[in-house]
PDB file of N, CA and C in Angstrom:
ATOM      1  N   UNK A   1       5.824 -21.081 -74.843  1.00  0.00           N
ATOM      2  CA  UNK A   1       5.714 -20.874 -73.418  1.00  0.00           C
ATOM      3  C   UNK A   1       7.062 -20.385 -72.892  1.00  0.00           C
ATOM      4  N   UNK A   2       6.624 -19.347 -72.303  1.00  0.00           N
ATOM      5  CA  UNK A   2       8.202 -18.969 -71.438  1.00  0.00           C
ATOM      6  C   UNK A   2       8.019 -18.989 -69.770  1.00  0.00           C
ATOM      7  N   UNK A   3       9.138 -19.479 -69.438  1.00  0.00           N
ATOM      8  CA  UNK A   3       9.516 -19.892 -68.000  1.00  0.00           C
ATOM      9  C   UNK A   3       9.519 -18.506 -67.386  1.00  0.00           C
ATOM     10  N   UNK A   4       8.934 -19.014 -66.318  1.00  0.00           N
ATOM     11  CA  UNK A   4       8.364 -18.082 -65.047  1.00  0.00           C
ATOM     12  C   UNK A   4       9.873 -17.874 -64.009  1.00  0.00           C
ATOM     13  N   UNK A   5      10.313 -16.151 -63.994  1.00  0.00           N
ATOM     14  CA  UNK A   5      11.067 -16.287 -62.309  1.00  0.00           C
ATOM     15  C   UNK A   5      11.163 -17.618 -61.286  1.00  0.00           C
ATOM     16  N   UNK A   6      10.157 -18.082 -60.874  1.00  0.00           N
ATOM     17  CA  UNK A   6       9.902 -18.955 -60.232  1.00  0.00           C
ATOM     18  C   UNK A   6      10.439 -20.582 -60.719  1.00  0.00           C
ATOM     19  N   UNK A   7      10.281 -20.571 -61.804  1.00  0.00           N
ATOM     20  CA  UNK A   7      10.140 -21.995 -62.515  1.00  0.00           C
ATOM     21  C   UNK A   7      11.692 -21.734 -62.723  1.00  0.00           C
ATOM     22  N   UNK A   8      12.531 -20.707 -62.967  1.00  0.00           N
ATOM     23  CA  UNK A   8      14.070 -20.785 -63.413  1.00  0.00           C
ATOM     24  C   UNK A   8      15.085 -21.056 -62.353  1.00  0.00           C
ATOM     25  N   UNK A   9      14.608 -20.454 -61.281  1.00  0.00           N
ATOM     26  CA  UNK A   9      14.918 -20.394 -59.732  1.00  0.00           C
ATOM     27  C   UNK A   9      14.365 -22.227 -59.354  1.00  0.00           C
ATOM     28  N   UNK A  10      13.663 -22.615 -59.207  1.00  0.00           N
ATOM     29  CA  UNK A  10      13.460 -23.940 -59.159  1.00  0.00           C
ATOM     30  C   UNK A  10      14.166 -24.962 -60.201  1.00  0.00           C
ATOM     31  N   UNK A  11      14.697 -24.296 -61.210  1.00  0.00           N
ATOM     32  CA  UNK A  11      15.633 -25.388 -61.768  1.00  0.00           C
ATOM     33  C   UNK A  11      16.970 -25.355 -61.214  1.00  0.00           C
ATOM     34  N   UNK A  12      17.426 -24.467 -61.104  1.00  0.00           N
ATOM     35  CA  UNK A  12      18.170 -23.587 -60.445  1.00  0.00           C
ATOM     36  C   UNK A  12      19.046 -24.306 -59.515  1.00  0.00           C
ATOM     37  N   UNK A  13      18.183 -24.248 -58.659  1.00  0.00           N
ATOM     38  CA  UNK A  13      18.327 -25.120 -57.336  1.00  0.00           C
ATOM     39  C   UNK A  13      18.287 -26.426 -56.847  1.00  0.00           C
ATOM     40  N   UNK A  14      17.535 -27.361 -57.957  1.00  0.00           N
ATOM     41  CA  UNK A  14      17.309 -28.850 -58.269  1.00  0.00           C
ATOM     42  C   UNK A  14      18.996 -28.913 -58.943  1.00  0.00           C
ATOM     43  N   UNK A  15      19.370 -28.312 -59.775  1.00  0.00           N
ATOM     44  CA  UNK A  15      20.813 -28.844 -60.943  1.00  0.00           C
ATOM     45  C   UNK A  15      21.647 -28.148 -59.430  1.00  0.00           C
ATOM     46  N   UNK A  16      21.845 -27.328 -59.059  1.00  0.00           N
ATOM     47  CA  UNK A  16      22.767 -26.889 -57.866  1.00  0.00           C
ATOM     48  C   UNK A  16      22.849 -28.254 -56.491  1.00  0.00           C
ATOM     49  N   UNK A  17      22.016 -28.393 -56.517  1.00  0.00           N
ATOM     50  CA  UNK A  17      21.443 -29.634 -55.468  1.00  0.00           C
ATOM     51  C   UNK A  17      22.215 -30.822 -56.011  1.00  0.00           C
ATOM     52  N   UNK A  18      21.529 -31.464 -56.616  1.00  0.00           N
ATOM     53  CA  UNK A  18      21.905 -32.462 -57.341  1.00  0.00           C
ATOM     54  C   UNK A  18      23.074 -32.583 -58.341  1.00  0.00           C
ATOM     55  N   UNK A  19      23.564 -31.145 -59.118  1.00  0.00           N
ATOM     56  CA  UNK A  19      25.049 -31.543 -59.392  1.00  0.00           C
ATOM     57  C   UNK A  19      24.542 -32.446 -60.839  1.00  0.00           C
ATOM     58  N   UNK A  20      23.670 -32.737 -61.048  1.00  0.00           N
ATOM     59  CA  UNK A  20      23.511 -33.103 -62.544  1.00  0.00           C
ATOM     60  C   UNK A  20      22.020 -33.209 -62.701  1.00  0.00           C
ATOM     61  N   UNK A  21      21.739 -32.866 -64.571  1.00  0.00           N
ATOM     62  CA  UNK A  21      19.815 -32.668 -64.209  1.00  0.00           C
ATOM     63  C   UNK A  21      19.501 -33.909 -65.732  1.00  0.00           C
ATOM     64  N   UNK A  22      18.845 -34.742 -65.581  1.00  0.00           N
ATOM     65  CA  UNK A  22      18.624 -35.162 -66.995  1.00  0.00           C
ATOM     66  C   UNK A  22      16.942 -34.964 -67.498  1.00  0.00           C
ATOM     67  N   UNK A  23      17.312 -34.553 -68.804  1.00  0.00           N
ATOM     68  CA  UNK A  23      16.087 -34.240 -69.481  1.00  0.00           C
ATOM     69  C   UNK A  23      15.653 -35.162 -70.912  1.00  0.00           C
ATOM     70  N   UNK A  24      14.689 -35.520 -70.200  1.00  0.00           N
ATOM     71  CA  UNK A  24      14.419 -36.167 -71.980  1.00  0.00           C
ATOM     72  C   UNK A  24      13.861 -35.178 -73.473  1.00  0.00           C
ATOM     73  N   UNK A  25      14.830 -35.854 -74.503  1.00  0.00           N
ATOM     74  CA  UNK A  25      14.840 -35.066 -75.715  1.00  0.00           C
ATOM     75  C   UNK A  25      13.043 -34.803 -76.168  1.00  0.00           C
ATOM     76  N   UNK A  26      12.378 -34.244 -76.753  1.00  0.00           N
ATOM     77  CA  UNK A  26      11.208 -34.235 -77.829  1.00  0.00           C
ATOM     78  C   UNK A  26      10.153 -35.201 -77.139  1.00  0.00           C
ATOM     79  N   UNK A  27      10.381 -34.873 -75.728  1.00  0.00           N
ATOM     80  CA  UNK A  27       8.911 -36.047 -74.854  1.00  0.00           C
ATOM     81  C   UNK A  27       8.020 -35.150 -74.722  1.00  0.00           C
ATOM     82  N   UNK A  28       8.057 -33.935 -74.733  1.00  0.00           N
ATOM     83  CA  UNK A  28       6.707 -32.439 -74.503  1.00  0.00           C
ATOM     84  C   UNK A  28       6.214 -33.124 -73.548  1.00  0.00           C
ATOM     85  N   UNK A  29       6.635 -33.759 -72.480  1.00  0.00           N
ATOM     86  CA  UNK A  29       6.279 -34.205 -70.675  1.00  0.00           C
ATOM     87  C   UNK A  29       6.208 -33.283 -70.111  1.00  0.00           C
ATOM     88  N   UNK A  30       6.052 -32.934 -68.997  1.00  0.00           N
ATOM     89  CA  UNK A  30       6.424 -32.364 -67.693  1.00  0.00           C
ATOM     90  C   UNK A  30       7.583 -33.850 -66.990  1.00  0.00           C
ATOM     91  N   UNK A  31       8.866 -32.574 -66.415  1.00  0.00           N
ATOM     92  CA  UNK A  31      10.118 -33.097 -65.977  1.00  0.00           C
ATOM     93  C   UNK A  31       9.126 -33.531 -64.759  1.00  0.00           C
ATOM     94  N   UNK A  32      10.129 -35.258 -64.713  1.00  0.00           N
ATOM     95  CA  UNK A  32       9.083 -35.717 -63.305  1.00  0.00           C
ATOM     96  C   UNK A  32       9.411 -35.140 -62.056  1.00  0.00           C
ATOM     97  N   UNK A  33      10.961 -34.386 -61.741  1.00  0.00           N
ATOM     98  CA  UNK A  33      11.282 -33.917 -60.898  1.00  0.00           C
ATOM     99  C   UNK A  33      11.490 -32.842 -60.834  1.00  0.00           C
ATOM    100  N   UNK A  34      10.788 -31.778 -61.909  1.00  0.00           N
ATOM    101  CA  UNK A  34      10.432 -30.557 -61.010  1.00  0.00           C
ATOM    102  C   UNK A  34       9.159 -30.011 -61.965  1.00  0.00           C
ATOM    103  N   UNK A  35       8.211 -30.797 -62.726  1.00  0.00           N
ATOM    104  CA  UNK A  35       7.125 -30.793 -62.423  1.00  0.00           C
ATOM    105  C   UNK A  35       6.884 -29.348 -63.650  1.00  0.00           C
ATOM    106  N   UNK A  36       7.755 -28.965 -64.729  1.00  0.00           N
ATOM    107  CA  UNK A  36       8.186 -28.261 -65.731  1.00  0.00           C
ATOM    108  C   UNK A  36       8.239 -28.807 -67.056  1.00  0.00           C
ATOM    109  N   UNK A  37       7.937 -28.357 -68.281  1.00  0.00           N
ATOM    110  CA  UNK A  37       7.658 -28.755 -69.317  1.00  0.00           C
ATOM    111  C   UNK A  37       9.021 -29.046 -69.255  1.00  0.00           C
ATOM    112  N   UNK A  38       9.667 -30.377 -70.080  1.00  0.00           N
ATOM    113  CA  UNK A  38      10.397 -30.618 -70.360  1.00  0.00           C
ATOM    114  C   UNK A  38      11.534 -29.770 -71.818  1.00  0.00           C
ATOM    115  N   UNK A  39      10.943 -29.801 -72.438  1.00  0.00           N
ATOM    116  CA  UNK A  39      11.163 -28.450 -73.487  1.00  0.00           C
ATOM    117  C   UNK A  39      11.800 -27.362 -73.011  1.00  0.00           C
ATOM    118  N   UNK A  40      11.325 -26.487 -72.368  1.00  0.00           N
ATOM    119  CA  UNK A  40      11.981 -25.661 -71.551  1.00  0.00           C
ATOM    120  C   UNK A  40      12.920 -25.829 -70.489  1.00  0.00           C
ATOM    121  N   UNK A  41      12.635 -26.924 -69.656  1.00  0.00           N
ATOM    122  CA  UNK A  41      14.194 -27.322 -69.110  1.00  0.00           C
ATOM    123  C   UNK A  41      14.947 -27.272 -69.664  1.00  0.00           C
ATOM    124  N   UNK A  42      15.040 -28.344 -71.058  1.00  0.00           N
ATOM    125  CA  UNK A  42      15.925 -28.508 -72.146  1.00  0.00           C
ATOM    126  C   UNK A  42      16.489 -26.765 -72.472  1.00  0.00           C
ATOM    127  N   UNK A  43      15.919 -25.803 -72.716  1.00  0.00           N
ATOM    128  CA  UNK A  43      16.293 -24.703 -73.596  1.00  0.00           C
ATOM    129  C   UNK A  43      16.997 -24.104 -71.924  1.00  0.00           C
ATOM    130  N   UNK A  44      16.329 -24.119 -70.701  1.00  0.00           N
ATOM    131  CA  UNK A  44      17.472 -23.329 -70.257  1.00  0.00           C
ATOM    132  C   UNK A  44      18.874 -23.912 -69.285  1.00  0.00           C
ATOM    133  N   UNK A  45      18.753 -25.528 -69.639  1.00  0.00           N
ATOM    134  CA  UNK A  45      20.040 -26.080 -69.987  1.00  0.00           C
ATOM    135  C   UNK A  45      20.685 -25.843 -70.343  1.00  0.00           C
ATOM    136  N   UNK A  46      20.462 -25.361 -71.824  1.00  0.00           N
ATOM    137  CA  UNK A  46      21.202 -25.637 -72.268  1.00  0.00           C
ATOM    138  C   UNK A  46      21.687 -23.945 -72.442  1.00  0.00           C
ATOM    139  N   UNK A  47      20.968 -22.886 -72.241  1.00  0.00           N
ATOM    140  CA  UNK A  47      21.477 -21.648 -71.791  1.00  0.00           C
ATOM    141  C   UNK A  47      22.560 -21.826 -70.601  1.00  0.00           C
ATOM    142  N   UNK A  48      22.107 -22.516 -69.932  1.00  0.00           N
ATOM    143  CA  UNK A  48      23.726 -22.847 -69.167  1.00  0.00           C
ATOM    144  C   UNK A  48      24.818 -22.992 -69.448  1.00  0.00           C
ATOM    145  N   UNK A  49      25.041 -24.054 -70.414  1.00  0.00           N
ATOM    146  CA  UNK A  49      25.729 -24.923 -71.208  1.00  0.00           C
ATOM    147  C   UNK A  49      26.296 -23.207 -71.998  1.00  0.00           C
ATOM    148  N   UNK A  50      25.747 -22.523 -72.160  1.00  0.00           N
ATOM    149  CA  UNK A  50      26.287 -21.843 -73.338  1.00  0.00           C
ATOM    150  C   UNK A  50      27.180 -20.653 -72.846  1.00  0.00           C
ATOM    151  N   UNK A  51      26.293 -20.638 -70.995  1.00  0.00           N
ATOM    152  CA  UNK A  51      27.702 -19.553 -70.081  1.00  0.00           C
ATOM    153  C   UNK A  51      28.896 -20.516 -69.611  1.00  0.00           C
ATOM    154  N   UNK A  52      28.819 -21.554 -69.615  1.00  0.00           N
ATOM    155  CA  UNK A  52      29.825 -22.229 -69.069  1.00  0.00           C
ATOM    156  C   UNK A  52      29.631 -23.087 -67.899  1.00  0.00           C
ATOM    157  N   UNK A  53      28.544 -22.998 -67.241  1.00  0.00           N
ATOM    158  CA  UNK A  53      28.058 -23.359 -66.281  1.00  0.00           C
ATOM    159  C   UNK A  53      27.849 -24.556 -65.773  1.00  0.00           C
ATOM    160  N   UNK A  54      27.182 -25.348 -67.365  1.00  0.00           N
ATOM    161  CA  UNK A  54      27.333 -27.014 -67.482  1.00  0.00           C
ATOM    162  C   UNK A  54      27.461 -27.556 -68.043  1.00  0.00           C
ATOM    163  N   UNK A  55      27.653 -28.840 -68.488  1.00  0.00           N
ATOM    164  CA  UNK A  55      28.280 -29.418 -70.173  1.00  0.00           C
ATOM    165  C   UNK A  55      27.458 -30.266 -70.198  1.00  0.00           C
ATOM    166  N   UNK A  56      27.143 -30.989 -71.522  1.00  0.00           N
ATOM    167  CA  UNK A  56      26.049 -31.591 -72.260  1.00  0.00           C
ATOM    168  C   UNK A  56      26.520 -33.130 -72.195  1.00  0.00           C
ATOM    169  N   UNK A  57      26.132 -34.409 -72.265  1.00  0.00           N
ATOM    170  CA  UNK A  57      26.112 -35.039 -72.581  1.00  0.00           C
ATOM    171  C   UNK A  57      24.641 -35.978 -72.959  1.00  0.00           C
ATOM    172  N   UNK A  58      24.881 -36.078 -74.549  1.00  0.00           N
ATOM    173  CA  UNK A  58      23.698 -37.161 -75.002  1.00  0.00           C
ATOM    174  C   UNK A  58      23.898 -38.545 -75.473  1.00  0.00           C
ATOM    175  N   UNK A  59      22.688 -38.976 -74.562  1.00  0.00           N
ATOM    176  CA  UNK A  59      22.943 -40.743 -75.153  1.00  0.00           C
ATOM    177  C   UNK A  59      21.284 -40.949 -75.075  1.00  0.00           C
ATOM    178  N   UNK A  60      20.889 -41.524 -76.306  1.00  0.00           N
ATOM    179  CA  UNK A  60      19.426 -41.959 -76.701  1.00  0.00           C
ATOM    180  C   UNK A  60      18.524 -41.131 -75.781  1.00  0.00           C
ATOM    181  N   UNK A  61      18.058 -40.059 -76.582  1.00  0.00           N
ATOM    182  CA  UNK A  61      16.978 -39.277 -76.984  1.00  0.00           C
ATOM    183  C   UNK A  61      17.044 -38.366 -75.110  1.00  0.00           C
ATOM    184  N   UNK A  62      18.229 -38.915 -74.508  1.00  0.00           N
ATOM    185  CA  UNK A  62      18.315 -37.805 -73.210  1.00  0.00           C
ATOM    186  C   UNK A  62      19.781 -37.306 -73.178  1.00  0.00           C
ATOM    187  N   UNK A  63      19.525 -36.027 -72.423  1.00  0.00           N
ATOM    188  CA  UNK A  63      20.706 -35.048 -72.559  1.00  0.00           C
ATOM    189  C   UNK A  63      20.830 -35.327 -70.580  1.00  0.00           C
ATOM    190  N   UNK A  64      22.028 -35.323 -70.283  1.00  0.00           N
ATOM    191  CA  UNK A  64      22.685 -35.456 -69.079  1.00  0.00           C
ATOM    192  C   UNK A  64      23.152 -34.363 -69.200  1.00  0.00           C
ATOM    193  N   UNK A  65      22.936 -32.905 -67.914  1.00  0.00           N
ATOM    194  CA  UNK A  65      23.506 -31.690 -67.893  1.00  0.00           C
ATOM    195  C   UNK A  65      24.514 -32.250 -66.652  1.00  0.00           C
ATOM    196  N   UNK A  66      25.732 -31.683 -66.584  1.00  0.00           N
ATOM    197  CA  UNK A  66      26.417 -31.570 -65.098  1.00  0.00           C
ATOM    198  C   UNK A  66      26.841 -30.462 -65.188  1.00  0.00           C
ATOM    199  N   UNK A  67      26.759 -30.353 -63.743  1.00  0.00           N
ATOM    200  CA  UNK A  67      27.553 -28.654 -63.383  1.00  0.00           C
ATOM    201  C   UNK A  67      28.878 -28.599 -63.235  1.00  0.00           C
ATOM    202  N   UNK A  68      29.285 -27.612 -63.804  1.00  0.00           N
ATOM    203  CA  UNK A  68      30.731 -26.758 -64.053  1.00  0.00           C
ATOM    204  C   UNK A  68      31.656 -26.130 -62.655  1.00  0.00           C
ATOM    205  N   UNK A  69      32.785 -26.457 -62.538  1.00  0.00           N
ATOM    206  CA  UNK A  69      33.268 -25.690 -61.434  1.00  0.00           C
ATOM    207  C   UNK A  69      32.549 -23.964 -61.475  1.00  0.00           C
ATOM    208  N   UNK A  70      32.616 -23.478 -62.665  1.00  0.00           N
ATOM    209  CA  UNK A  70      32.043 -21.851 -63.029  1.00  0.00           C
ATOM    210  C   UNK A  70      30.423 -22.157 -62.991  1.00  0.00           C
ATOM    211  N   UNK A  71      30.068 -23.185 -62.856  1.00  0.00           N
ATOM    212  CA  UNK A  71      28.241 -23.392 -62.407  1.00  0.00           C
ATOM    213  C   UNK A  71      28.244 -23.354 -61.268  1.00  0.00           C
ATOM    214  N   UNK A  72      28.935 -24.008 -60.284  1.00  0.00           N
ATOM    215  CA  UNK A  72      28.941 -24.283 -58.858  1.00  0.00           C
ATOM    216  C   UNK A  72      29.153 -22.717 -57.823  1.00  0.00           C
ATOM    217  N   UNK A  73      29.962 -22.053 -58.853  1.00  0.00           N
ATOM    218  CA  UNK A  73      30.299 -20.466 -58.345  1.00  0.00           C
ATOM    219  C   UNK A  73      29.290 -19.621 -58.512  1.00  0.00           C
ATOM    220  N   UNK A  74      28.744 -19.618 -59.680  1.00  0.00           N
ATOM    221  CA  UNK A  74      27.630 -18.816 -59.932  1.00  0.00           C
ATOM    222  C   UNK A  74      26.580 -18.743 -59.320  1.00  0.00           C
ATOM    223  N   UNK A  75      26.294 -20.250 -59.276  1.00  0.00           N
ATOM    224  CA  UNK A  75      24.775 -20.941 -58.421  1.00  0.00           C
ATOM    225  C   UNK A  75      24.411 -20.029 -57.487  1.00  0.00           C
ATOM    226  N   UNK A  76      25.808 -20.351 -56.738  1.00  0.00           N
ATOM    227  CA  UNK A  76      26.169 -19.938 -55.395  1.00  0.00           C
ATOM    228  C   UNK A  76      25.916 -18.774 -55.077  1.00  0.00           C
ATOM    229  N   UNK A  77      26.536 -17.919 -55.958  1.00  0.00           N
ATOM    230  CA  UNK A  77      26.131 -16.572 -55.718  1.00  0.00           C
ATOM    231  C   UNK A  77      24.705 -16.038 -56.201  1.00  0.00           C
ATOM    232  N   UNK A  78      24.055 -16.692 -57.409  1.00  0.00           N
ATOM    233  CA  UNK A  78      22.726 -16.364 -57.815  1.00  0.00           C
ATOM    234  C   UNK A  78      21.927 -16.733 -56.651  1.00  0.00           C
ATOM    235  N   UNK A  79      21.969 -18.043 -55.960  1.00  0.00           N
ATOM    236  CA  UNK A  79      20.792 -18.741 -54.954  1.00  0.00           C
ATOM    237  C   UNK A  79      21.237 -18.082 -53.594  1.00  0.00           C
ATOM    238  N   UNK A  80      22.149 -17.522 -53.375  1.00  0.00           N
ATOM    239  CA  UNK A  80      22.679 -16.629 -51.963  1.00  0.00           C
ATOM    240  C   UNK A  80      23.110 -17.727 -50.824  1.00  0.00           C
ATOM    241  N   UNK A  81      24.134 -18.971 -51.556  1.00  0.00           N
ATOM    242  CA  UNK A  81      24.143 -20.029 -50.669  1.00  0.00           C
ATOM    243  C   UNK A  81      25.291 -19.802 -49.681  1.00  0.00           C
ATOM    244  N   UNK A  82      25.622 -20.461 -49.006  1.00  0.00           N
ATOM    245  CA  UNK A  82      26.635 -20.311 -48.169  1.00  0.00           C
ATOM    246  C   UNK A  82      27.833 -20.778 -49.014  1.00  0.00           C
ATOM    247  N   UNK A  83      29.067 -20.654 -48.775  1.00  0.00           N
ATOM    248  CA  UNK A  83      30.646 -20.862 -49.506  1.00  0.00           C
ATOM    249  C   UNK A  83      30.471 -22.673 -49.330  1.00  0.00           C
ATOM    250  N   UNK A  84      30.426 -23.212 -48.239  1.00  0.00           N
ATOM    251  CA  UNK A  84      30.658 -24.557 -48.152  1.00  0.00           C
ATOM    252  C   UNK A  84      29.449 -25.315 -48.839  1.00  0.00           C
ATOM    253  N   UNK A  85      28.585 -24.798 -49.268  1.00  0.00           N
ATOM    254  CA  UNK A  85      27.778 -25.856 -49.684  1.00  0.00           C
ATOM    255  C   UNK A  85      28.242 -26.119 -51.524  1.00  0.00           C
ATOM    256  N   UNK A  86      27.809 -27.399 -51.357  1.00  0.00           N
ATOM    257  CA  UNK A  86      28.381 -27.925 -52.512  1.00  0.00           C
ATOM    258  C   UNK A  86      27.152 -29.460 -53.439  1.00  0.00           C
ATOM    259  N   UNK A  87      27.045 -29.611 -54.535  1.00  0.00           N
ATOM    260  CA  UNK A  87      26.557 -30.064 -54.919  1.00  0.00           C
ATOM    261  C   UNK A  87      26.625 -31.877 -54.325  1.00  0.00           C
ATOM    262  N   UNK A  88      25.458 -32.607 -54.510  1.00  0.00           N
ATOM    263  CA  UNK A  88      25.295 -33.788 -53.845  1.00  0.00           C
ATOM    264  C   UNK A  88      26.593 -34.825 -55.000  1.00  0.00           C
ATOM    265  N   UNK A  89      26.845 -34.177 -56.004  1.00  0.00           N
ATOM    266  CA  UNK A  89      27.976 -35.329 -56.984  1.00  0.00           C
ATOM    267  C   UNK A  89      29.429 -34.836 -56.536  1.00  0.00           C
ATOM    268  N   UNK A  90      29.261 -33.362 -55.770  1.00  0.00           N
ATOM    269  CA  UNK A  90      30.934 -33.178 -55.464  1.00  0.00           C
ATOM    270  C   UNK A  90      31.196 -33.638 -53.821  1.00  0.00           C
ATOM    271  N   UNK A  91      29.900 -33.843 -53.434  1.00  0.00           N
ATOM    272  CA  UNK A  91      30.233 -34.357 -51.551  1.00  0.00           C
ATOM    273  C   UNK A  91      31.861 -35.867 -51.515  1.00  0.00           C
ATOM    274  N   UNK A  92      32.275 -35.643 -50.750  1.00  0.00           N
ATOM    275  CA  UNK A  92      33.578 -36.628 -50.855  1.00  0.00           C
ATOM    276  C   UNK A  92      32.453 -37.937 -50.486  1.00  0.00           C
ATOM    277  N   UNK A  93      31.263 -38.208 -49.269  1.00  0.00           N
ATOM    278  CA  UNK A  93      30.992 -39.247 -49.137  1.00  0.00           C
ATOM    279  C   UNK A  93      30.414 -39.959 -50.572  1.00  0.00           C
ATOM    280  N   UNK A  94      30.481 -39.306 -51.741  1.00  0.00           N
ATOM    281  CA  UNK A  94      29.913 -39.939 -52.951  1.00  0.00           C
ATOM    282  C   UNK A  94      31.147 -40.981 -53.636  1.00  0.00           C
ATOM    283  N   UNK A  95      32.533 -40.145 -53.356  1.00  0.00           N
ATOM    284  CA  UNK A  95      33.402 -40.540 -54.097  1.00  0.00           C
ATOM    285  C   UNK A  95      33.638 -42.271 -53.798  1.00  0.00           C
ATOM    286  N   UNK A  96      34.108 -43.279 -54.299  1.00  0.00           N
ATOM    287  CA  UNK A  96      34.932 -44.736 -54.072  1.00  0.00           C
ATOM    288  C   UNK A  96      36.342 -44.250 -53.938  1.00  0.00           C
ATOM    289  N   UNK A  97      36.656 -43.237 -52.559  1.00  0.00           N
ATOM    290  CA  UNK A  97      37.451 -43.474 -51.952  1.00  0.00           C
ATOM    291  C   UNK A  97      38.237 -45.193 -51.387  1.00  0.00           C
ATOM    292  N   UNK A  98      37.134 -45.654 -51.395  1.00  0.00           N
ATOM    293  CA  UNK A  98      37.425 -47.108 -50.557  1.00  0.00           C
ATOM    294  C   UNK A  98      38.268 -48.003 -51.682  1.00  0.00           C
ATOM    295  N   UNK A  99      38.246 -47.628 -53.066  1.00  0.00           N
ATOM    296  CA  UNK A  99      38.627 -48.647 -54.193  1.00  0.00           C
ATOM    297  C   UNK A  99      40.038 -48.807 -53.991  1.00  0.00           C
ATOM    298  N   UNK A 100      40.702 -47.503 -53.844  1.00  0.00           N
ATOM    299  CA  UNK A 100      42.346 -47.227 -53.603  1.00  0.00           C
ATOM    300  C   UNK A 100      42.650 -47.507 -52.671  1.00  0.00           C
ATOM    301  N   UNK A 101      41.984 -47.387 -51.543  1.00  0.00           N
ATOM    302  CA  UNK A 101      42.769 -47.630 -50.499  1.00  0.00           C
ATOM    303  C   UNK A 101      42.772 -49.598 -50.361  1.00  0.00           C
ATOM    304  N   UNK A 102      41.692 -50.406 -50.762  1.00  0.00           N
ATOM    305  CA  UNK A 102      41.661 -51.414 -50.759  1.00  0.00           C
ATOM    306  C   UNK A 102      42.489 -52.347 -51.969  1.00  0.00           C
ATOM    307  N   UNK A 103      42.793 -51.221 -52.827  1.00  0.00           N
ATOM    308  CA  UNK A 103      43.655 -52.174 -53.934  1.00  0.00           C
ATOM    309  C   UNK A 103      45.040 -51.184 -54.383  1.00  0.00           C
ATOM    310  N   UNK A 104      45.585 -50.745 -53.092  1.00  0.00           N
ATOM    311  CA  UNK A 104      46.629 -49.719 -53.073  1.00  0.00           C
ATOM    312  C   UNK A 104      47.959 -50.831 -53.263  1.00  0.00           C
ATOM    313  N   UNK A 105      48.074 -52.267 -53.079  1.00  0.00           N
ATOM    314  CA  UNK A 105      49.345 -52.639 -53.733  1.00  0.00           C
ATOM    315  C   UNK A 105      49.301 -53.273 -54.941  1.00  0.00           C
ATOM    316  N   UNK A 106      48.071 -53.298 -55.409  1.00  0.00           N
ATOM    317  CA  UNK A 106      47.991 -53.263 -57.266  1.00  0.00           C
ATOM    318  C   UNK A 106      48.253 -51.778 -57.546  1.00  0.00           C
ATOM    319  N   UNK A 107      48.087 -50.868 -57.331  1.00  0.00           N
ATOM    320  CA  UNK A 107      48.186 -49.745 -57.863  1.00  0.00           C
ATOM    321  C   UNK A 107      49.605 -49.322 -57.969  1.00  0.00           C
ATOM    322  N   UNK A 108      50.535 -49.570 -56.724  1.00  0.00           N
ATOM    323  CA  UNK A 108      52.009 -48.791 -56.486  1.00  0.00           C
ATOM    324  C   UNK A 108      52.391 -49.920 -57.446  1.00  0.00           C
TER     325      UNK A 108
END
């Protein structure tokens, strides 16, 4: 089976969105969140992975994709987004900003 315009563009935009996509290994499912053979997510993951776009990580039988500063650029320009938009894992309200500032005289 090969992925549809449509179906690549919808992954597309889910890993741009979200800033990381996980797929389970050899489940021949449909991905629960975008409703795509899992298999083929997997293969054009990992076509990502192979421009630079996102890096791999596996732990038991699932692959964790995250996006690449050179994924976040591309996206951008493939999906026609605006300059400021930015993935939901790079937003600052995600970061534990609060850890440092609350344990800033253990730290100095």
């Amino acid at each position: 089976m090969k992925l549809t315009r449509e179906e690549m563009l919808t992954i597309k935009k889910y890993f741009f969105r979200e800033g990381v996509c996980l797929v389970e290994e050899k489940s021949g499912q449909i991905h629960s969140e975008l409703e795509i053979n899992d298999k083929e997510v997997m293969k054009f993951m990992i076509s990502l992975v192979s421009k630079g776009f996102a890096r791999k990580q596996f732990v038991w039988r699932h692959a964790y994709f995250f996006i690449t500063d050179d994924g976040i650029d591309a996206l951008k320009k493939d999906l026609a987004l605006d300059e400021n938009e930015m993935p939901t894992t790079h937003l600052e309200s995600n970061l534990n900003v609060g850890y440092a500032v609350e344990h800033e005289e253990k730290l100095v």
